[in-house]
C-alpha atoms as a PDB file:
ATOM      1  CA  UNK A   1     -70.593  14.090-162.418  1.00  0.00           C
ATOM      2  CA  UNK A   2     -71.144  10.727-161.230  1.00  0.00           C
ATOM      3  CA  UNK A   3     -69.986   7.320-161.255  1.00  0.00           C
ATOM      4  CA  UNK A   4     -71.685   4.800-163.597  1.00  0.00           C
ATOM      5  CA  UNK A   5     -75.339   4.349-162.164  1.00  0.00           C
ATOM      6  CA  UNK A   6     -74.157   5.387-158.517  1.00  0.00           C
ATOM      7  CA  UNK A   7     -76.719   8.416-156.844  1.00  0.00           C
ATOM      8  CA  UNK A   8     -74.786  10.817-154.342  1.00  0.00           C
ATOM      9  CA  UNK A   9     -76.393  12.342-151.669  1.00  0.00           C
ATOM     10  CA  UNK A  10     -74.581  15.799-150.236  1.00  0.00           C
ATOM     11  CA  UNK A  11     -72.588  15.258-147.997  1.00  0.00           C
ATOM     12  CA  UNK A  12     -71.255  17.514-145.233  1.00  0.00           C
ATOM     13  CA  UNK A  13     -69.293  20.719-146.949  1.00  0.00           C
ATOM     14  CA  UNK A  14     -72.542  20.635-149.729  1.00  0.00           C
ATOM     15  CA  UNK A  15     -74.764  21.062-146.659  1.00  0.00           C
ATOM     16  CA  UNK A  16     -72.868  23.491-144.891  1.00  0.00           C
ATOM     17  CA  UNK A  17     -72.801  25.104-148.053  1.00  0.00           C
ATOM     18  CA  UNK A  18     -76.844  25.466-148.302  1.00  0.00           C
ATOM     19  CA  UNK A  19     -77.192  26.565-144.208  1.00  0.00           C
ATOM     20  CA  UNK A  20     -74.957  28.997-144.735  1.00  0.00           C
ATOM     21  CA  UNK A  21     -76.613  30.252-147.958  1.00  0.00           C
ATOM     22  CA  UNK A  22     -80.003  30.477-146.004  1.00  0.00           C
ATOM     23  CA  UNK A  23     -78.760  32.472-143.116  1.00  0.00           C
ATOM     24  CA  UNK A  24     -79.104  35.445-144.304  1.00  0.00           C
ATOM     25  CA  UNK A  25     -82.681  35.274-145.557  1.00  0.00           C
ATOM     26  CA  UNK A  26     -84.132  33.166-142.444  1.00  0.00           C
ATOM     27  CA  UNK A  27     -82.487  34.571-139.238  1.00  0.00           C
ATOM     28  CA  UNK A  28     -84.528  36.670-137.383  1.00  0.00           C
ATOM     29  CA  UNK A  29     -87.176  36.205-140.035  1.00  0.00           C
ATOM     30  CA  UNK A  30     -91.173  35.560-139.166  1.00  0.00           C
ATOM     31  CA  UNK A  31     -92.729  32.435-140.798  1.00  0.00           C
ATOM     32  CA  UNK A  32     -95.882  33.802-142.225  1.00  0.00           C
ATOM     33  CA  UNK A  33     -97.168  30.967-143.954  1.00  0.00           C
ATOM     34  CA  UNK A  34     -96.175  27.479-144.510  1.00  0.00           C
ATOM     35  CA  UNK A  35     -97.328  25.868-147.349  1.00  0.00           C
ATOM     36  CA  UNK A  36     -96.836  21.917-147.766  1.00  0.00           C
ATOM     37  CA  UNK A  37     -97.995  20.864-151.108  1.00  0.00           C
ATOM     38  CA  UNK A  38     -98.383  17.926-150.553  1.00  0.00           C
ATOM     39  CA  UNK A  39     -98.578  15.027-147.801  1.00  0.00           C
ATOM     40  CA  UNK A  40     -95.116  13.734-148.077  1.00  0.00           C
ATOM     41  CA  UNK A  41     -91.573  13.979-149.130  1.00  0.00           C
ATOM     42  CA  UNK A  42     -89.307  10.624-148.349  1.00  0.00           C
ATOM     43  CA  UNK A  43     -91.719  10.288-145.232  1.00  0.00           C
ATOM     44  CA  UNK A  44     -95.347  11.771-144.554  1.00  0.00           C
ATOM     45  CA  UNK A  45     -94.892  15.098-143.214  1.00  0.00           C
ATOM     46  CA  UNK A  46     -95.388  15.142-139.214  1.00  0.00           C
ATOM     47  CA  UNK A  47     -98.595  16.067-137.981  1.00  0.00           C
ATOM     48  CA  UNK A  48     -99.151  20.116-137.104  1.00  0.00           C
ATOM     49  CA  UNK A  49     -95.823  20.883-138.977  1.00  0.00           C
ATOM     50  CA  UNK A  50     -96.899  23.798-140.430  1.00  0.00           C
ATOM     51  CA  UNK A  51     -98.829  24.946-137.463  1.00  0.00           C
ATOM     52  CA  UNK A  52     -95.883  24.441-135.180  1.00  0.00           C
ATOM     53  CA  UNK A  53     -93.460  26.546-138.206  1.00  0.00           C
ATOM     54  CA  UNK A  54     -96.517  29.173-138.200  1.00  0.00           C
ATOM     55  CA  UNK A  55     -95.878  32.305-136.916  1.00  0.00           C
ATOM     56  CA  UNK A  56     -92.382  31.355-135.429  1.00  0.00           C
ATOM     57  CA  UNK A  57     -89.181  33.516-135.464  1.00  0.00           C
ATOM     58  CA  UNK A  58     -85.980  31.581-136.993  1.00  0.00           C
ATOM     59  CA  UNK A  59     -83.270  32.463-134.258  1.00  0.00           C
ATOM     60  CA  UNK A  60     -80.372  30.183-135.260  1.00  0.00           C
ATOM     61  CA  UNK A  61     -79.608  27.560-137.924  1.00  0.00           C
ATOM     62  CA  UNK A  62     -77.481  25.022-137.268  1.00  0.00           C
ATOM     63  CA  UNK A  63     -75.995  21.923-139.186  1.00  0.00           C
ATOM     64  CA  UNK A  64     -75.606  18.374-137.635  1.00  0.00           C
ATOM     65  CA  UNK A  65     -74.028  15.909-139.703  1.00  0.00           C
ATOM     66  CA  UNK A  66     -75.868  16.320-142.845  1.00  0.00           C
ATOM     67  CA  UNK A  67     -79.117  17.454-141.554  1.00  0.00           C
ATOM     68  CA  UNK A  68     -79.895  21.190-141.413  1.00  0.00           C
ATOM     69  CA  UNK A  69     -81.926  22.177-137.822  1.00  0.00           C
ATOM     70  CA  UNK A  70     -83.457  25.523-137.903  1.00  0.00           C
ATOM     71  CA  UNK A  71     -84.265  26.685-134.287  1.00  0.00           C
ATOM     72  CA  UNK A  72     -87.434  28.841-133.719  1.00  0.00           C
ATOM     73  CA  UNK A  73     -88.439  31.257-131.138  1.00  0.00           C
ATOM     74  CA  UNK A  74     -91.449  28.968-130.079  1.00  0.00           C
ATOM     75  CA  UNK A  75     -88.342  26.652-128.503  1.00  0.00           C
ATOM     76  CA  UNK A  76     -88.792  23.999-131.511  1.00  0.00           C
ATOM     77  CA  UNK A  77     -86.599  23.185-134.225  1.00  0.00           C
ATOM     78  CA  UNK A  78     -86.800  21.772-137.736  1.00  0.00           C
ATOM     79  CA  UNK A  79     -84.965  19.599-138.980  1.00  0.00           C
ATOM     80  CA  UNK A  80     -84.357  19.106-142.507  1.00  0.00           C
ATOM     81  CA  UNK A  81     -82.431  16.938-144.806  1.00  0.00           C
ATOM     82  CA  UNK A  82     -81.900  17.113-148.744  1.00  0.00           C
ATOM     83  CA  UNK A  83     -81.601  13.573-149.699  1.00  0.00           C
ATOM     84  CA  UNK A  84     -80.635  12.928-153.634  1.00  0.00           C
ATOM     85  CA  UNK A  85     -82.213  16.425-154.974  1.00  0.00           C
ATOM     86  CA  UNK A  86     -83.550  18.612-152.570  1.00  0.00           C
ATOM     87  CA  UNK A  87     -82.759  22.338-152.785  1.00  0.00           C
ATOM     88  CA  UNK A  88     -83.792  25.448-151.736  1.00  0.00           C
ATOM     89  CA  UNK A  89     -84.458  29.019-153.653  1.00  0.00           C
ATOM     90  CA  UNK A  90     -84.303  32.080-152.155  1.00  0.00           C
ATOM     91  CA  UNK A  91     -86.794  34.277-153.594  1.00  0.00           C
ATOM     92  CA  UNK A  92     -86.688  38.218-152.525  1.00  0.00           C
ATOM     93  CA  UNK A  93     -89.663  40.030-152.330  1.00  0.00           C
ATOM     94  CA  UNK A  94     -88.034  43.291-153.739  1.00  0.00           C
ATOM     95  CA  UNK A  95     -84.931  41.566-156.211  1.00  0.00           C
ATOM     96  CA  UNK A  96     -82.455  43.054-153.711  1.00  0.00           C
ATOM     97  CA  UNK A  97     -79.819  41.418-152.959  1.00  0.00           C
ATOM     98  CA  UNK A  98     -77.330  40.934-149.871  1.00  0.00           C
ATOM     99  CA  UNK A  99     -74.252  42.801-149.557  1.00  0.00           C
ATOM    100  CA  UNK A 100     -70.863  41.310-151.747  1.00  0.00           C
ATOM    101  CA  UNK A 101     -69.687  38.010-150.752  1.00  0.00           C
ATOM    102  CA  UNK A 102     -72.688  36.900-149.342  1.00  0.00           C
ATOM    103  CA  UNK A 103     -75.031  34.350-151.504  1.00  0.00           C
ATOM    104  CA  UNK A 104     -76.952  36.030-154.240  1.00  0.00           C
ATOM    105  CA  UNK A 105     -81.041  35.810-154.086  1.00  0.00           C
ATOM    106  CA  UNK A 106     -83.189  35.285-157.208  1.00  0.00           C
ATOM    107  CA  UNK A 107     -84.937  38.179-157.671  1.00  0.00           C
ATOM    108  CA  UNK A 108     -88.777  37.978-158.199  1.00  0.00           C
ATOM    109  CA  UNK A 109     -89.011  34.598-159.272  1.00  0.00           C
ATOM    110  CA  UNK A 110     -92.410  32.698-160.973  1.00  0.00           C
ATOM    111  CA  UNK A 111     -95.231  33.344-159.619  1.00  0.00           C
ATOM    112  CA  UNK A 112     -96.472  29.693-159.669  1.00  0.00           C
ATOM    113  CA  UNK A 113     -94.990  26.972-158.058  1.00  0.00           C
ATOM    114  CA  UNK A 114     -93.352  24.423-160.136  1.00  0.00           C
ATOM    115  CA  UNK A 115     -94.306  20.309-160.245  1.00  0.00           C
ATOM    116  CA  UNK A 116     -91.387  19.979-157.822  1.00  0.00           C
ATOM    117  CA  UNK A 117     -91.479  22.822-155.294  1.00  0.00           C
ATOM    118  CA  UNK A 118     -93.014  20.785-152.265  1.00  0.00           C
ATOM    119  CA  UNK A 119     -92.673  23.341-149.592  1.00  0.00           C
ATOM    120  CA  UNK A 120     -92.761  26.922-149.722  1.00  0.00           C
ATOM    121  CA  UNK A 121     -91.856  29.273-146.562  1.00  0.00           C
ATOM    122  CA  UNK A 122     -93.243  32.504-146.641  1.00  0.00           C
ATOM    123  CA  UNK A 123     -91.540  34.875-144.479  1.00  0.00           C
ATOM    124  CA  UNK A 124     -92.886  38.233-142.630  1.00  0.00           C
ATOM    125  CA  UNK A 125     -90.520  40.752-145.500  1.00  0.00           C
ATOM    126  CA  UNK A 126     -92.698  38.809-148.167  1.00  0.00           C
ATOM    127  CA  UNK A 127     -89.688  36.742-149.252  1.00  0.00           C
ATOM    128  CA  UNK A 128     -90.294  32.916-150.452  1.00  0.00           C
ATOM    129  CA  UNK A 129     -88.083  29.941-149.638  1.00  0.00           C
ATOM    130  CA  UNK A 130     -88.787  27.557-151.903  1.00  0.00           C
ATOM    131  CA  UNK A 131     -88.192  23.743-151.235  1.00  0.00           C
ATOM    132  CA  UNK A 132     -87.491  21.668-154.203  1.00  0.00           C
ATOM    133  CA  UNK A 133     -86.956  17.880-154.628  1.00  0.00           C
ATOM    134  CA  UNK A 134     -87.609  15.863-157.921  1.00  0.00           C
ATOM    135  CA  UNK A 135     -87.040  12.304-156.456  1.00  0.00           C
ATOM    136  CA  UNK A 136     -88.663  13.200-152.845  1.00  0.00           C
ATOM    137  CA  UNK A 137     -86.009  11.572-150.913  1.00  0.00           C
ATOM    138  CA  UNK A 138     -85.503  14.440-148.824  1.00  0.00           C
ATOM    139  CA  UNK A 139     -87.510  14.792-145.356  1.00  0.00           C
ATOM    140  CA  UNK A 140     -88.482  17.438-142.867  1.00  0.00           C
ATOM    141  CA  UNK A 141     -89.958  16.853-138.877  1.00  0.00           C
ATOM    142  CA  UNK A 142     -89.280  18.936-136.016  1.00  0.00           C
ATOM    143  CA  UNK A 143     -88.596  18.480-132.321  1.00  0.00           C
ATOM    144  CA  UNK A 144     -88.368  20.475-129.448  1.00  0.00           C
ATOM    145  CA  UNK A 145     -85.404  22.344-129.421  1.00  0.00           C
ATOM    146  CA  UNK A 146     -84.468  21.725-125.547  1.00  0.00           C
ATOM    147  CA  UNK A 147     -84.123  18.068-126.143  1.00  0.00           C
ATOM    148  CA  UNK A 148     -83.788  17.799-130.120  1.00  0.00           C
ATOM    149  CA  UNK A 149     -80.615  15.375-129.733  1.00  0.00           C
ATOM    150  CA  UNK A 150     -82.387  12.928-127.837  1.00  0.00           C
ATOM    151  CA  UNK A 151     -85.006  12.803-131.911  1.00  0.00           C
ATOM    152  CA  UNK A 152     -84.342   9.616-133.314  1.00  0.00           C
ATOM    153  CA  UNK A 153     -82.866  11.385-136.322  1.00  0.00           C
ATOM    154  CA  UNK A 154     -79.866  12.819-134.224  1.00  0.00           C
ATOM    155  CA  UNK A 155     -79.279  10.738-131.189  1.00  0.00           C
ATOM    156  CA  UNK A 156     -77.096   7.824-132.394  1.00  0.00           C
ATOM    157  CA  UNK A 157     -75.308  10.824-134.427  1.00  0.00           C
ATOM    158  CA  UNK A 158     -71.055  10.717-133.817  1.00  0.00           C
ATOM    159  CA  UNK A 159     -69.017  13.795-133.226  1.00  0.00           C
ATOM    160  CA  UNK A 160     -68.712  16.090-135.801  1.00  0.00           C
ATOM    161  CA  UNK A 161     -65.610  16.099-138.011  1.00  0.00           C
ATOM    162  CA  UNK A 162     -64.796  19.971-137.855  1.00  0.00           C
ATOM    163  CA  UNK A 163     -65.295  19.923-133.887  1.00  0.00           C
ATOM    164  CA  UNK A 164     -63.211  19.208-131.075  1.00  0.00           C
ATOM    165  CA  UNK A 165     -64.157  16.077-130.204  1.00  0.00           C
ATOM    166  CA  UNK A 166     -62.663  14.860-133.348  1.00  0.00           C
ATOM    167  CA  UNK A 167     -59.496  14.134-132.635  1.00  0.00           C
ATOM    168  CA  UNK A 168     -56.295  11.390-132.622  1.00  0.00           C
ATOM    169  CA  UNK A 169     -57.262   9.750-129.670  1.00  0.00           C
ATOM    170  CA  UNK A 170     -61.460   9.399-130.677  1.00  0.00           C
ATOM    171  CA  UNK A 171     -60.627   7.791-134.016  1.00  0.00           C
ATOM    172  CA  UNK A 172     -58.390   4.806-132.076  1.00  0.00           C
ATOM    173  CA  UNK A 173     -60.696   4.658-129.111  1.00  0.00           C
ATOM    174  CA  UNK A 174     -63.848   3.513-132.454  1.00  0.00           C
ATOM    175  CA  UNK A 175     -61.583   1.818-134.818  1.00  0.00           C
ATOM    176  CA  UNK A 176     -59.785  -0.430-132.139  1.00  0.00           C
ATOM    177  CA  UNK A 177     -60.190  -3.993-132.584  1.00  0.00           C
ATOM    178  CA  UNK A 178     -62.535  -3.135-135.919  1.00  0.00           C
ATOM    179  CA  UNK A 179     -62.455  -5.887-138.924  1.00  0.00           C
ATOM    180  CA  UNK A 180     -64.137  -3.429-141.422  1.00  0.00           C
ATOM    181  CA  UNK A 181     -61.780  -1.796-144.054  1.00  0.00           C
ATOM    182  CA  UNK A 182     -60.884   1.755-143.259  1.00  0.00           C
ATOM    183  CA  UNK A 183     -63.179   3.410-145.486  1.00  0.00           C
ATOM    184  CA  UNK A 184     -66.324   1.373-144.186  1.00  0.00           C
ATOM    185  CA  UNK A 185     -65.036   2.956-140.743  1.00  0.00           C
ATOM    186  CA  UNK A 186     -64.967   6.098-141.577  1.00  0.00           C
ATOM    187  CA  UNK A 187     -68.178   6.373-143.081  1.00  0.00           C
ATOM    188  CA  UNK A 188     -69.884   4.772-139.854  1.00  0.00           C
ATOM    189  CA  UNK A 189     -72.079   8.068-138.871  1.00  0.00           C
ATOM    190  CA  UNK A 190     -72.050   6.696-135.016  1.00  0.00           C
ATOM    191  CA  UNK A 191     -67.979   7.130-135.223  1.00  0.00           C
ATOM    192  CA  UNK A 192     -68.037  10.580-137.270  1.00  0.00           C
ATOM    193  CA  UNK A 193     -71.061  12.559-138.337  1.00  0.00           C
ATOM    194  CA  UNK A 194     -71.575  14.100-141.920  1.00  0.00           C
ATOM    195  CA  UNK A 195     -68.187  11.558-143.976  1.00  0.00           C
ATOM    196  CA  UNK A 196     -69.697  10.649-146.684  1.00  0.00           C
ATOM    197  CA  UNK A 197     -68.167   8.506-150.123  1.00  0.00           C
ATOM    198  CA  UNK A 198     -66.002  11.409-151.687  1.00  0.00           C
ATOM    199  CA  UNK A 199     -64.265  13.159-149.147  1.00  0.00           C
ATOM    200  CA  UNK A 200     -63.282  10.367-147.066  1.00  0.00           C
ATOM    201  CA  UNK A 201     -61.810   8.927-150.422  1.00  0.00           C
ATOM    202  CA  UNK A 202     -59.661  12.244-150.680  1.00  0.00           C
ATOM    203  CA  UNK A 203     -58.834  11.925-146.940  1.00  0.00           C
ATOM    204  CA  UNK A 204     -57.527   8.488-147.330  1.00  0.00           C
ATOM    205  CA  UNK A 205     -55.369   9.182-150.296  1.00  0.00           C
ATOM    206  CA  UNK A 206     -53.804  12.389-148.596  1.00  0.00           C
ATOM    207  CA  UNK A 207     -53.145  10.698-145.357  1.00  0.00           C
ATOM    208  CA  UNK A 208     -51.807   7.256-147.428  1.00  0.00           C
ATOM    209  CA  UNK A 209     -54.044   4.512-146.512  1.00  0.00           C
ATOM    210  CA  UNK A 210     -55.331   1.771-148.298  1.00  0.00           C
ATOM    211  CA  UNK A 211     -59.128   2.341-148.145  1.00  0.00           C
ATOM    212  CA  UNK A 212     -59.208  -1.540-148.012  1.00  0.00           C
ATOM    213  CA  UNK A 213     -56.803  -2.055-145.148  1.00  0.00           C
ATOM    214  CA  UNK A 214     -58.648  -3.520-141.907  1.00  0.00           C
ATOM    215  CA  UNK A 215     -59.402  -0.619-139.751  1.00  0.00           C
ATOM    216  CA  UNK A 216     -58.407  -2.533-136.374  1.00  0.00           C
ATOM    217  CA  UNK A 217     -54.599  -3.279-138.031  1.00  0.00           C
ATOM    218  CA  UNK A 218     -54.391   0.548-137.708  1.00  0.00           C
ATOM    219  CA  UNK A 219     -53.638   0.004-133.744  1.00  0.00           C
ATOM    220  CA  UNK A 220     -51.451  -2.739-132.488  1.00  0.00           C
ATOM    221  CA  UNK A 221     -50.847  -2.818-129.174  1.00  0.00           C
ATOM    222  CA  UNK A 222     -51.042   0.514-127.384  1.00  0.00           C
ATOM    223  CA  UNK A 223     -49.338   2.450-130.443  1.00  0.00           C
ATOM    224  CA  UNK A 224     -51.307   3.928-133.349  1.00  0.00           C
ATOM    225  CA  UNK A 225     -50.193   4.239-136.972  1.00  0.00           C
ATOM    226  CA  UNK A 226     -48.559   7.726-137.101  1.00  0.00           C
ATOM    227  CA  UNK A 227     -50.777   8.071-140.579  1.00  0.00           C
ATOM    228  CA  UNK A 228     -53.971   8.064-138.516  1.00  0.00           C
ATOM    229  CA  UNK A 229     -52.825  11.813-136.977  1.00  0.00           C
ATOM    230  CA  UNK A 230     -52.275  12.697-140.406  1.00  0.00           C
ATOM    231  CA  UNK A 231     -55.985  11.227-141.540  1.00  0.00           C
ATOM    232  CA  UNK A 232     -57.718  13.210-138.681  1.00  0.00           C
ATOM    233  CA  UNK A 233     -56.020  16.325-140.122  1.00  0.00           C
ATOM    234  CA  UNK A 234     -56.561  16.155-143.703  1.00  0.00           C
ATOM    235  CA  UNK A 235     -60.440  14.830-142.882  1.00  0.00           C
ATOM    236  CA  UNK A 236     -61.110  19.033-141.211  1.00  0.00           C
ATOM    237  CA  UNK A 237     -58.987  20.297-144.181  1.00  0.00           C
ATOM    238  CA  UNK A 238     -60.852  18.777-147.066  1.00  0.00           C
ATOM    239  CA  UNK A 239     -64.259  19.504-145.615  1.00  0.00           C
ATOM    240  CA  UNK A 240     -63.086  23.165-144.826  1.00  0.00           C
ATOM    241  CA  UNK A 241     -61.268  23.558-148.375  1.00  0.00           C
ATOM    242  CA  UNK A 242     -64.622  21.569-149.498  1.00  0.00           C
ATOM    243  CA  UNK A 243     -66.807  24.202-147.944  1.00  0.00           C
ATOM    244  CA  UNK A 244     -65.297  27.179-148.817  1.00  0.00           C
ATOM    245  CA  UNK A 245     -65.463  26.122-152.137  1.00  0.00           C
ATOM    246  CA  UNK A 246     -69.045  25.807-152.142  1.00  0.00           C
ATOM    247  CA  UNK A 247     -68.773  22.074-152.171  1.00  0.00           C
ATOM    248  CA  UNK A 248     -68.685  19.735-154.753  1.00  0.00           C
ATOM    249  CA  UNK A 249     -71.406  19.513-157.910  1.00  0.00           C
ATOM    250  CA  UNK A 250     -72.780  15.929-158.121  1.00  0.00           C
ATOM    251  CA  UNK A 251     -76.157  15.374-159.900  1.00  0.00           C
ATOM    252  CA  UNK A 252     -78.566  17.793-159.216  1.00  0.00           C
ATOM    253  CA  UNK A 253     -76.632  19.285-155.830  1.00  0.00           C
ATOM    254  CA  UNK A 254     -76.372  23.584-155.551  1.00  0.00           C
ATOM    255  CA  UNK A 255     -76.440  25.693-153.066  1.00  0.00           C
ATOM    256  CA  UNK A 256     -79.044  28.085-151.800  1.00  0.00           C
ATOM    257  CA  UNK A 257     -78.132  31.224-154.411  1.00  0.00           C
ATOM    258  CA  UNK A 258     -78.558  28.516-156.944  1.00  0.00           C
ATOM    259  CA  UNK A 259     -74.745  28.367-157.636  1.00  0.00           C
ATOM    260  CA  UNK A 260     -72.658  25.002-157.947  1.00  0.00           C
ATOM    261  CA  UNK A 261     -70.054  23.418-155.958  1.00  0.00           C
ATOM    262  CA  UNK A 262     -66.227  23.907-157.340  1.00  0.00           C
ATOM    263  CA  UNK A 263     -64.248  21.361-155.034  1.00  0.00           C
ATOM    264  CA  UNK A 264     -64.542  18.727-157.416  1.00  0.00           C
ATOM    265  CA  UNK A 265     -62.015  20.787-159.767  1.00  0.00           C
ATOM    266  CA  UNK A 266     -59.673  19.573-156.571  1.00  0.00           C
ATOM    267  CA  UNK A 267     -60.525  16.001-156.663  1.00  0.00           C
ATOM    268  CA  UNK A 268     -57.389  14.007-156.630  1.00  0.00           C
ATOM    269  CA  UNK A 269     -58.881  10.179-156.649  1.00  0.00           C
ATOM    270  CA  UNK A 270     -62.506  10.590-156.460  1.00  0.00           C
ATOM    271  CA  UNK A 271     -64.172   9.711-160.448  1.00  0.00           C
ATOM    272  CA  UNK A 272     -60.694   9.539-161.825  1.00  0.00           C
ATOM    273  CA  UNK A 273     -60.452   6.114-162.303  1.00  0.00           C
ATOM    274  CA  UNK A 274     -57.728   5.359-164.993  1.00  0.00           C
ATOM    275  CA  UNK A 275     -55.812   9.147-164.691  1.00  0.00           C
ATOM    276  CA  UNK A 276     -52.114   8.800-163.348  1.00  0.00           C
ATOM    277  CA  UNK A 277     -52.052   9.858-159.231  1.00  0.00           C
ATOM    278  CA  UNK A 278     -50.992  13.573-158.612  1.00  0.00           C
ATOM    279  CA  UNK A 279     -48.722  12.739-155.954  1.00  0.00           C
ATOM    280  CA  UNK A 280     -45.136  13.514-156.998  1.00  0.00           C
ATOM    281  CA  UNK A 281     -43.376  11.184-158.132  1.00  0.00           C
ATOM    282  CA  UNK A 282     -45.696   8.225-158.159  1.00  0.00           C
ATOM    283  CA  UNK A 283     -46.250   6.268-161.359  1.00  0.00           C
ATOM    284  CA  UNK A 284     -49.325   4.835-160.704  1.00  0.00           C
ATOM    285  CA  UNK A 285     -52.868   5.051-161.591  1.00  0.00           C
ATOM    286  CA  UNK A 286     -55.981   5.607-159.768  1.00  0.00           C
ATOM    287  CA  UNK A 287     -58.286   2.622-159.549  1.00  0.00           C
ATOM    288  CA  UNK A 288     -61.635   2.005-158.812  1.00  0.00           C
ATOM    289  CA  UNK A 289     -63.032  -1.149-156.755  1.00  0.00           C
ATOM    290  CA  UNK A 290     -66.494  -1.231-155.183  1.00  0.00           C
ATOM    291  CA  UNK A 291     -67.242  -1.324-151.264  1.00  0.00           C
ATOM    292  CA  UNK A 292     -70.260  -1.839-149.671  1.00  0.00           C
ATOM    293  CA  UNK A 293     -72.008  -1.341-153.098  1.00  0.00           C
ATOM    294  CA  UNK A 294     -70.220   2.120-153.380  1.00  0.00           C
ATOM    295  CA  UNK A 295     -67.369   2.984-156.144  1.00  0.00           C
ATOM    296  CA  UNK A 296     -63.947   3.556-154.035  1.00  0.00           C
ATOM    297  CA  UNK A 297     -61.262   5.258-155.712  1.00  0.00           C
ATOM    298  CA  UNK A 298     -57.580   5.200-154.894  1.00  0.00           C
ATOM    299  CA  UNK A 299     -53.646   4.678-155.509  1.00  0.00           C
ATOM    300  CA  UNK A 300     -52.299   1.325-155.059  1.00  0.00           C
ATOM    301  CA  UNK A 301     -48.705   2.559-154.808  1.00  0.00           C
ATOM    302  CA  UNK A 302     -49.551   5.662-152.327  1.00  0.00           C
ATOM    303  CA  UNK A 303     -51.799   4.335-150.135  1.00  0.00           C
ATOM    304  CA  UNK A 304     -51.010   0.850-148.397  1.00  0.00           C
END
């Protein structure tokens, strides 16, 4: 599902959605071998990348906006991102599988690597994680762990959205004085890390603004719009719903067991351009306008 010609990259509950689905098979794992099939994804691959991966123990994984950091016992960290069509495949050794309610491994899997599998880990239980990406917009480098936020990938990075530092008084303090439209706002990654296109639509139809209205109108004075409490709510809501719902399935996006997102069945605005708006009562319809070259979708009546 898509809009017209427009490309979606995951955004933050479709990554949390594939860290969490490699947990299981990388943490406290060996890297064996690293194989990079070739010399570049989005970007050449950083020199001695698999030497630094080889041999190293994945302690923790960890996602930071929508980039995926896997920390290693030799104190340095990859860091990963999908882009348009990167995914991963789990591929067991033995065709076991975890225990219920955990994410489901392929068992055995083809021996040969397919046209598209760029990057395959090979771990010390002689499982294979397989890295994937048709269009090769995804990336990969590494940093040292001690200092990784200061990479030029992460430093410029806002707070994250499900943390504490997320709150009421964060969202005035970056959208004071601001002549963008809300939704340009929100999906500034130095303000919040990880919003992407659909969910901050669905935020900004729960909470009742106008995706359009100008972001600094939201604070006059020293008061705040009373909707923009409600907006910082439904923003950790609809990524955790998002999440726990394996996120949403756009293009070519699934998960690590190889599984697709259901959140979309939730979608209230987002790609329903023309269907009548779900909030009781309201008459209208939900239209599309484009902003910043990206489809917007919302109620005219509900959201001012």
């Amino acid at each position: 599902m898509m809009c017209g010609n427009e490309v979606n990259v995951p955004e933050l509950p479709e990554v949390e959605t594939v860290k969490r689905g490699l947990e299981p098979a990388l943490l406290g794992r060996r890297f064996s071998r690293v194989e990079l099939r070739r010399p570049d994804l989005r970007f050449p691959f950083p020199s001695g990348l698999a030497e630094v991966m080889q041999d190293a123990v994945i302690e923790a994984l960890e996602r930071r906006a929508k980039y995926i950091l896997v920390h290693c016992s030799n104190a340095k960290t990859l860091i990963l991102h999908l882009g348009m069509t990167g995914r991963f495949t789990i591929i067991k050794a033995n065709g076991a599988s975890f225990e219920p309610g955990a994410f489901y491994h392929t068992a055995g899997g083809s021996a040969e690597p397919g046209p598209h599998d760029h990057v395959i880990w090979h771990l010390d239980d002689g499982a294979r994680i397989v890295y994937n990406d048709a269009r090769r917009f995804g990336f990969m480098d590494w940093a040292d762990t001690q200092t990784r936020d200061d990479h030029k990938l992460l430093r410029d990075i806002g707070v994250e959205p499900l943390g504490n530092s997320f709150h009421l008084d964060h969202l005035i303090e970056n959208l004071r004085g601001k002549k963008t439209p809300m939704k340009a706002a929100l999906l500034n990654q130095h303000v919040v890390a990880g919003l992407g296109n659909i969910y901050v639509s669905e935020a900004l139809h729960r909470a009742g603004i106008s995706p359009k209205k100008q972001a600094g109108h939201m604070i006059k004075a020293r008061r705040a719009d009373p909707r923009l409490e409600h907006l910082v709510r439904h923003i950790k809501d609809i990524l955790n719903e998002a999440i726990l719902a394996g996120g949403s399935t756009l293009q070519d996006f699934q998960g690590a067991d190889g599984k697709k997102g259901a959140y979309q069945q939730r979608f209230l605005v987002y790609d329903r351009e023309g269907d009548p708006c779900a909030t009781p009562g309201c008459t209208s319809v939900i239209k599309r306008i484009v902003q910043s070259g990206r489809s917007t979708f919302y109620c005219p009546s509900c959201q001012k």
